[in-house]
PDB file of N, CA and C in Angstrom:
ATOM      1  N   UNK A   1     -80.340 -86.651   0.958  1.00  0.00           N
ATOM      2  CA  UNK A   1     -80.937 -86.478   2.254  1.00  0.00           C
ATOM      3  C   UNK A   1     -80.964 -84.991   2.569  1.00  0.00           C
ATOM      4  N   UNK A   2     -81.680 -84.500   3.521  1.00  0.00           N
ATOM      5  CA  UNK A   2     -81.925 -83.144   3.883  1.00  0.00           C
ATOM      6  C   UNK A   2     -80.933 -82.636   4.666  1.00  0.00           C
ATOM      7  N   UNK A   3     -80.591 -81.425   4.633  1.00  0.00           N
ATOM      8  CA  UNK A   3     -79.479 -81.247   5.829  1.00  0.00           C
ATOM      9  C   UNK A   3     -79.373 -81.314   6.858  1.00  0.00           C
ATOM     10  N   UNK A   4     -80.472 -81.755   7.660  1.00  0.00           N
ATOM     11  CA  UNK A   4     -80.230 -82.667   9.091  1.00  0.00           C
ATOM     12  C   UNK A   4     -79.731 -84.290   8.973  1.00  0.00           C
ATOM     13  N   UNK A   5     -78.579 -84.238   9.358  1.00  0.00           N
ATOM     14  CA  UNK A   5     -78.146 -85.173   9.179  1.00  0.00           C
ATOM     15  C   UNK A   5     -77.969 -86.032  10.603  1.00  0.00           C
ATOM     16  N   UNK A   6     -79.329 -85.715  11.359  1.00  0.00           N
ATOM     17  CA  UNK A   6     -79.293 -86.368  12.876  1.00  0.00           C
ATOM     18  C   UNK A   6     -79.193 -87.749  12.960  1.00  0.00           C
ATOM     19  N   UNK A   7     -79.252 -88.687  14.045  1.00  0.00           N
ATOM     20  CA  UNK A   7     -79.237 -89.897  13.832  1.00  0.00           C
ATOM     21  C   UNK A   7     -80.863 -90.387  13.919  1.00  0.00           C
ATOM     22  N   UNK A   8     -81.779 -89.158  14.412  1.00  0.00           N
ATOM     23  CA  UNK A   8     -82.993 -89.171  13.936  1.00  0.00           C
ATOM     24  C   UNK A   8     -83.484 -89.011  12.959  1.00  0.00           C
ATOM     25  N   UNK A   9     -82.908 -87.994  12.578  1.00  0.00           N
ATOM     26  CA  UNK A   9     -83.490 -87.937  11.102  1.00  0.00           C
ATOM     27  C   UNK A   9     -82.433 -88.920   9.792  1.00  0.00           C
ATOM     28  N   UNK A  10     -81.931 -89.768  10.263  1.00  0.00           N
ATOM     29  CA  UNK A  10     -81.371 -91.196   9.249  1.00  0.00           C
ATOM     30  C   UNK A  10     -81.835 -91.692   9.252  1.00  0.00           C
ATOM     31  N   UNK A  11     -82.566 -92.156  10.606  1.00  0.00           N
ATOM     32  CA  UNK A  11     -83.204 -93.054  11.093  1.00  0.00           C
ATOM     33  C   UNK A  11     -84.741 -92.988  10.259  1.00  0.00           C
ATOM     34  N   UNK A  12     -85.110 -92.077  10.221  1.00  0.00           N
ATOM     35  CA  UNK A  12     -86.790 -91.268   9.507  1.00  0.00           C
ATOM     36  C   UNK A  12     -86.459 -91.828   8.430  1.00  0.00           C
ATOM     37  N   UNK A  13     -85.395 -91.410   7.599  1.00  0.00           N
ATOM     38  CA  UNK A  13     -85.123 -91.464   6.021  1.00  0.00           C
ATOM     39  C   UNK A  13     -85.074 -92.816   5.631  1.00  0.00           C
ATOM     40  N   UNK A  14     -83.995 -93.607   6.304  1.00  0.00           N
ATOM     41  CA  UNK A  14     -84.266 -94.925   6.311  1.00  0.00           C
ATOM     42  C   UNK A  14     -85.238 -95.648   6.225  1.00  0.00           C
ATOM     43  N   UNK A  15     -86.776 -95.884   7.115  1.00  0.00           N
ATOM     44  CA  UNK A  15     -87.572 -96.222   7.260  1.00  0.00           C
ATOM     45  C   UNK A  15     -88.514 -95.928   5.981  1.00  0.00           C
ATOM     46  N   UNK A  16     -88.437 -94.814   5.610  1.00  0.00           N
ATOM     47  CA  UNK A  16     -89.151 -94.416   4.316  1.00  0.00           C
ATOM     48  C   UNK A  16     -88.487 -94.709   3.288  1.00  0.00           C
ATOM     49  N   UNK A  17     -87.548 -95.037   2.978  1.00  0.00           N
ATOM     50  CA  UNK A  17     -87.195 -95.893   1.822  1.00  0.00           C
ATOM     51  C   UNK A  17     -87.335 -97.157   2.256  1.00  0.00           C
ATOM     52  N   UNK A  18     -87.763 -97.825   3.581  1.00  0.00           N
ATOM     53  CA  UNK A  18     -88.029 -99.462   3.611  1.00  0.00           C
ATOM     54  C   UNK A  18     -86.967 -99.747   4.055  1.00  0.00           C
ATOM     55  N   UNK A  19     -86.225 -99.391   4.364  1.00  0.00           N
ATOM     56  CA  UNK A  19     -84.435 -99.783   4.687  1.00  0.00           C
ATOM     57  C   UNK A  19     -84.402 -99.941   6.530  1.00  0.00           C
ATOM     58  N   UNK A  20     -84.312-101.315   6.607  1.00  0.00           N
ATOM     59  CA  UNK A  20     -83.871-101.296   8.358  1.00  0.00           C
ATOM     60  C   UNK A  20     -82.648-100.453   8.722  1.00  0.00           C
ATOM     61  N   UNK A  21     -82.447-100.077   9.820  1.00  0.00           N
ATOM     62  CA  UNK A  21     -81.116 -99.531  10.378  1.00  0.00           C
ATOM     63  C   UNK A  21     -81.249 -99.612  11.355  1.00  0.00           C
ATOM     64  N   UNK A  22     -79.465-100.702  11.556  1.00  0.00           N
ATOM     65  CA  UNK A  22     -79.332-101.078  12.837  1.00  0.00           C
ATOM     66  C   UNK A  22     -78.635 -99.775  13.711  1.00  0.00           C
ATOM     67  N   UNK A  23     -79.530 -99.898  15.233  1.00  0.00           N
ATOM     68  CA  UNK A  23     -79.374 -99.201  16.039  1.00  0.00           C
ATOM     69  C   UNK A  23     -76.765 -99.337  16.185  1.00  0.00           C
ATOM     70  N   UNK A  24     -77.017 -97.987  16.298  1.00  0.00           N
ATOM     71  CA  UNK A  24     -75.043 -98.160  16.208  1.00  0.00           C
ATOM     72  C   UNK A  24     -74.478 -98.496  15.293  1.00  0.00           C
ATOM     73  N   UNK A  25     -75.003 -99.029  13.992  1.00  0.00           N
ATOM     74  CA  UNK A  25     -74.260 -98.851  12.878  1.00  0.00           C
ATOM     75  C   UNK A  25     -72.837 -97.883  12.303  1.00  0.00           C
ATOM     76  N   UNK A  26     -72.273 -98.193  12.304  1.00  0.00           N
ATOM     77  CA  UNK A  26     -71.324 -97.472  11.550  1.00  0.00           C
ATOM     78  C   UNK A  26     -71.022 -96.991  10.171  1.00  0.00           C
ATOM     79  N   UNK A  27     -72.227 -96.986   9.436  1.00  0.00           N
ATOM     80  CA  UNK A  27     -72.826 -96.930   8.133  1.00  0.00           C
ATOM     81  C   UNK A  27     -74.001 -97.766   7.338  1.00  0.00           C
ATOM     82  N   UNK A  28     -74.467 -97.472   6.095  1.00  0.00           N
ATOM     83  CA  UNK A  28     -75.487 -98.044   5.560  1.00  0.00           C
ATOM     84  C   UNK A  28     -75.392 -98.057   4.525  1.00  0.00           C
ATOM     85  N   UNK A  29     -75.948 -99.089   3.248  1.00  0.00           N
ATOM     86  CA  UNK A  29     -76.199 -98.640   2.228  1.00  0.00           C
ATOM     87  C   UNK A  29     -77.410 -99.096   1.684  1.00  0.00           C
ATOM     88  N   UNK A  30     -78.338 -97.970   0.919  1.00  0.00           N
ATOM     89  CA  UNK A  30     -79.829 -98.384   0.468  1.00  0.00           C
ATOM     90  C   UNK A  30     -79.124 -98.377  -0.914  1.00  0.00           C
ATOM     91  N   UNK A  31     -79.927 -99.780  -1.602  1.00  0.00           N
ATOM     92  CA  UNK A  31     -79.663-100.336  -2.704  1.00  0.00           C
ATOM     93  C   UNK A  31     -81.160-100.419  -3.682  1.00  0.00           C
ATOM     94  N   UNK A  32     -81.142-100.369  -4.779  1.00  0.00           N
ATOM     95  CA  UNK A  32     -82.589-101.003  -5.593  1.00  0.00           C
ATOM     96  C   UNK A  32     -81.867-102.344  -6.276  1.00  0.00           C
ATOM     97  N   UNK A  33     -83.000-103.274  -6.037  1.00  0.00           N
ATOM     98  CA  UNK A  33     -82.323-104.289  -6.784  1.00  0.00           C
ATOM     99  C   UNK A  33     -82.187-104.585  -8.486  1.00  0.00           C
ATOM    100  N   UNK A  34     -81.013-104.679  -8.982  1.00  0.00           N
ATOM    101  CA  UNK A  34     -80.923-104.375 -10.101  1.00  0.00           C
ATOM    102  C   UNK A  34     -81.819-106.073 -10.725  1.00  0.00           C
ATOM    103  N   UNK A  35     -81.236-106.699 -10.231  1.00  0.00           N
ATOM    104  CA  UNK A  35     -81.490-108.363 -10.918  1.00  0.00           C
ATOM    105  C   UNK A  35     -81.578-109.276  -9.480  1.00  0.00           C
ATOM    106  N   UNK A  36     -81.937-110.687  -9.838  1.00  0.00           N
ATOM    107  CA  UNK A  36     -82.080-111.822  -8.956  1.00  0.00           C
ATOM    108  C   UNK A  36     -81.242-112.760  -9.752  1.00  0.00           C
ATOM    109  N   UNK A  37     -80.513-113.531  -9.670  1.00  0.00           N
ATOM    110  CA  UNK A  37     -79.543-114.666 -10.437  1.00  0.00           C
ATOM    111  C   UNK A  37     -79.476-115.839  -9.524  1.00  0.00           C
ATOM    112  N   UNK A  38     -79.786-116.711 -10.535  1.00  0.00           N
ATOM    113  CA  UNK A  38     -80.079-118.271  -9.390  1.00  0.00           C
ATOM    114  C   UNK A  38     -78.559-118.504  -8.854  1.00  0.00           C
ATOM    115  N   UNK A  39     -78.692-119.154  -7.825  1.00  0.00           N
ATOM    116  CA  UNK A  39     -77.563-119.017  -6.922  1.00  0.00           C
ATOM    117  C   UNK A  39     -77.638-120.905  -6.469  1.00  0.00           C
ATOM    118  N   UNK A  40     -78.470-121.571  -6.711  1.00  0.00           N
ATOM    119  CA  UNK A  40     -78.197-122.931  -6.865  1.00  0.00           C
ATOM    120  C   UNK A  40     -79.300-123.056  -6.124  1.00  0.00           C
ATOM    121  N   UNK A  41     -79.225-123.276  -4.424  1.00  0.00           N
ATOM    122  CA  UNK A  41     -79.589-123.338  -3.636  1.00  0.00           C
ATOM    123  C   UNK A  41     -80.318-121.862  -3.153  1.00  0.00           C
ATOM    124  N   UNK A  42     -79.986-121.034  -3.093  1.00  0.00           N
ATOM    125  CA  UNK A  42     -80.430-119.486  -2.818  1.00  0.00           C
ATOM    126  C   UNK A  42     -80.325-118.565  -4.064  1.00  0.00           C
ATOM    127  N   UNK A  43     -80.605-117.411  -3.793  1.00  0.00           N
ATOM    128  CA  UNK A  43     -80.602-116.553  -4.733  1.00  0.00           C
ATOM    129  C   UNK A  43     -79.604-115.302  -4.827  1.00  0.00           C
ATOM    130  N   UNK A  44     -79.399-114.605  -5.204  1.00  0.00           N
ATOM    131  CA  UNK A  44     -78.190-113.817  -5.428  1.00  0.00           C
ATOM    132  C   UNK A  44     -79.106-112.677  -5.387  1.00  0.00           C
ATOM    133  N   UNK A  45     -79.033-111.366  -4.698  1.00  0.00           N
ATOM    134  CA  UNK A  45     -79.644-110.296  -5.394  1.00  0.00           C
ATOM    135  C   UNK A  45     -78.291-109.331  -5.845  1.00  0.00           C
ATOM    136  N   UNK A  46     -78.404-108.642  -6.946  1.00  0.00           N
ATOM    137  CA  UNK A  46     -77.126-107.779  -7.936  1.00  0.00           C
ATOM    138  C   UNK A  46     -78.268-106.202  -7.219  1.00  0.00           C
ATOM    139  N   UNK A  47     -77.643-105.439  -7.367  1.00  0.00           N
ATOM    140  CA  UNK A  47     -78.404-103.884  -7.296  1.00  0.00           C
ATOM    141  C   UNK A  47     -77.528-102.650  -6.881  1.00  0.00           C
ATOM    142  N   UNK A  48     -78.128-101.825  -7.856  1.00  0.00           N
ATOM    143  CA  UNK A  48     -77.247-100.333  -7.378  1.00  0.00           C
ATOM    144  C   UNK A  48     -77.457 -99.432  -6.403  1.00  0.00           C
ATOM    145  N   UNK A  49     -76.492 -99.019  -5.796  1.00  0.00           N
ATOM    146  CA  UNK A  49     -76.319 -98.161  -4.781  1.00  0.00           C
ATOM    147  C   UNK A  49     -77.181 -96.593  -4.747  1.00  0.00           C
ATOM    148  N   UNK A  50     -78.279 -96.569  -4.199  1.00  0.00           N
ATOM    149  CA  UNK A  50     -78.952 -95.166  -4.141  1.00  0.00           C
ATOM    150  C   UNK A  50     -78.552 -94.318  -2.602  1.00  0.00           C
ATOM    151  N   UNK A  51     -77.908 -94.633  -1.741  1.00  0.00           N
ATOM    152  CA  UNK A  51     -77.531 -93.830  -0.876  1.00  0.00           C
ATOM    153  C   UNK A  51     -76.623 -94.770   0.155  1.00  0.00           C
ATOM    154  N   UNK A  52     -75.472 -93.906   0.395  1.00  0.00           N
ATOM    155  CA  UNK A  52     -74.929 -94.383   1.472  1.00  0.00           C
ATOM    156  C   UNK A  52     -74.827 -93.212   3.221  1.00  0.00           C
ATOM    157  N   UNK A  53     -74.565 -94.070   3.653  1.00  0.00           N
ATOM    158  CA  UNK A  53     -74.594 -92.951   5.026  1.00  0.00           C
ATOM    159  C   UNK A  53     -73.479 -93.516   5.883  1.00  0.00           C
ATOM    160  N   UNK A  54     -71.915 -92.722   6.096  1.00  0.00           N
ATOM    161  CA  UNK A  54     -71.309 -92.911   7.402  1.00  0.00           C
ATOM    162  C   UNK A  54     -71.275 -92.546   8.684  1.00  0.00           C
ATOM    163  N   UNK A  55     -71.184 -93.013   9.747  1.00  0.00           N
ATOM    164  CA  UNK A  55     -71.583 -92.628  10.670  1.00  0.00           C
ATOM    165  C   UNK A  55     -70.494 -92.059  11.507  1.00  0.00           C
ATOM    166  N   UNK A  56     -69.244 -92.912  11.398  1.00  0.00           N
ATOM    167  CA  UNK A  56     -68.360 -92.661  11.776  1.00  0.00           C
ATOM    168  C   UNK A  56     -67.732 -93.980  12.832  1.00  0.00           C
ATOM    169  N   UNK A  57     -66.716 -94.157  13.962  1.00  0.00           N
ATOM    170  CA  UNK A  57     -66.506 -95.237  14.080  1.00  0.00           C
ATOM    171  C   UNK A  57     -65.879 -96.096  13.977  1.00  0.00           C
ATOM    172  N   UNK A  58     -65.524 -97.080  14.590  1.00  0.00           N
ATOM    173  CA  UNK A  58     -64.320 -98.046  14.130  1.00  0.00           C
ATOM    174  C   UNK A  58     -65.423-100.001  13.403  1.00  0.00           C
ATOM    175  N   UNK A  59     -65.402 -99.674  12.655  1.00  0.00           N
ATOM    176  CA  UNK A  59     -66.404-101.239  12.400  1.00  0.00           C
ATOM    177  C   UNK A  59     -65.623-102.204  13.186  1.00  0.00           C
ATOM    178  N   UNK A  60     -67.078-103.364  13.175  1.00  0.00           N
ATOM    179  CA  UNK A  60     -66.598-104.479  13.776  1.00  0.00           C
ATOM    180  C   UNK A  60     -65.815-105.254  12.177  1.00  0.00           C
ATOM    181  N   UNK A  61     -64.810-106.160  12.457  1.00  0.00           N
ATOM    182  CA  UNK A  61     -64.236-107.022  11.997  1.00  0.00           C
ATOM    183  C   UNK A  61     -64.094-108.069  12.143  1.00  0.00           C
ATOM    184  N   UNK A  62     -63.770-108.902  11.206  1.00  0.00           N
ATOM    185  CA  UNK A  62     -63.656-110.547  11.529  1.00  0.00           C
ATOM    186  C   UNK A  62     -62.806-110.741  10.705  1.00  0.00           C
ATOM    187  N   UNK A  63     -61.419-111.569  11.677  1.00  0.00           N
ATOM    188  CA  UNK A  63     -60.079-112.301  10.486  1.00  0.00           C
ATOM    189  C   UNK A  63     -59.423-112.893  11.820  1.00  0.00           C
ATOM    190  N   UNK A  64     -58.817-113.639  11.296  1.00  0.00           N
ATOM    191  CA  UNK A  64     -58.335-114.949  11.803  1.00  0.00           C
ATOM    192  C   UNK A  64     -59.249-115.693  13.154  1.00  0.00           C
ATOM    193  N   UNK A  65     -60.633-115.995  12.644  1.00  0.00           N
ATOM    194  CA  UNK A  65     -61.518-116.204  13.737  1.00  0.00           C
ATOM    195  C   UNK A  65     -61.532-115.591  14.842  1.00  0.00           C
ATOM    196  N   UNK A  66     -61.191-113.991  14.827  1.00  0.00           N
ATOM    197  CA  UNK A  66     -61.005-113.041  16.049  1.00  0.00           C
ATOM    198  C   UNK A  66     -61.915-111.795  15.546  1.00  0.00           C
ATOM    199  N   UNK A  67     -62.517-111.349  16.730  1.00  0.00           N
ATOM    200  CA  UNK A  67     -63.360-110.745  16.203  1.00  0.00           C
ATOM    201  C   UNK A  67     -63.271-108.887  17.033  1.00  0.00           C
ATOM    202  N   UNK A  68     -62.278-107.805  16.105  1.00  0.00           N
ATOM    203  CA  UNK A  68     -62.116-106.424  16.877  1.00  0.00           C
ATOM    204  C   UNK A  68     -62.574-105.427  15.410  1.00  0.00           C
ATOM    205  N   UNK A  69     -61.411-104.547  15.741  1.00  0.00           N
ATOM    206  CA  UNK A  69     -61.244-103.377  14.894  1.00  0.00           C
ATOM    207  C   UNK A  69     -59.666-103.319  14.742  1.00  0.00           C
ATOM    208  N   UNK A  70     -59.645-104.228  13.689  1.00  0.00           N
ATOM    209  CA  UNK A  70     -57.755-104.185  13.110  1.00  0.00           C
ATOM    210  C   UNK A  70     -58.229-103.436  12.481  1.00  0.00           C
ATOM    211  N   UNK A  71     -56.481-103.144  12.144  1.00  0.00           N
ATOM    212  CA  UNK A  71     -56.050-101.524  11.416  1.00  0.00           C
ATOM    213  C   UNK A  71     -54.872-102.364  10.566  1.00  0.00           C
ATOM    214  N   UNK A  72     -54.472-101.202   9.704  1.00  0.00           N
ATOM    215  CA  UNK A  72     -53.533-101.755   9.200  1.00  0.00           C
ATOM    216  C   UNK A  72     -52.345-101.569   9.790  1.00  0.00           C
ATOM    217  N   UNK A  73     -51.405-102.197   9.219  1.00  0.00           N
ATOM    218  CA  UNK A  73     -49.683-102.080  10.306  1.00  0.00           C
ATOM    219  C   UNK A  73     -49.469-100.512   9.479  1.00  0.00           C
ATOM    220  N   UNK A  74     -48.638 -99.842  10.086  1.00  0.00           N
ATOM    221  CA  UNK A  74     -47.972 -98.672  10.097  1.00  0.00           C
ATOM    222  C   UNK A  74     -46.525 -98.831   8.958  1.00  0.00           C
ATOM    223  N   UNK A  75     -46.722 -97.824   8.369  1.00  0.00           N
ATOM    224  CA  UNK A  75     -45.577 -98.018   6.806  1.00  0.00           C
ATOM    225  C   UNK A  75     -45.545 -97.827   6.068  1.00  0.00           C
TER     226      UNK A  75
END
């Protein structure tokens, strides 16, 4: 990516590789798909990583049907 690393100009870059980005994200990753593998019922897509972007942030989480930003215990 170019050295503006605005949330406008992610946003630009994104779009031109085809890649949605959700508004507040806390990161991204644009992928090419390597393969498709039958998945029974659905399909599997496999593919490598061509760019990631952090944003910074605490992600959302999900564990024990609760839904924050755990951390780990201290230790």
């Amino acid at each position: 990516m170019a050295a503006d690393e605005s949330p406008a100009a992610t946003s630009r870059w994104a779009e031109a590789m085809g890649a949605p980005l959700l508004p507040g994200a806390v990161g991204f990753l644009v992928c090419e798909v390597e393969r498709h593998v039958d998945g029974g019922d659905h399909v599997v897509l496999l593919g490598n990583v061509v760019h990631t972007k952090v944003a910074g942030g605490q992600p959302p989480t999900y564990h024990g049907r609760v839904f924050g930003a755990h951390m780990a215990l201290a230790g």
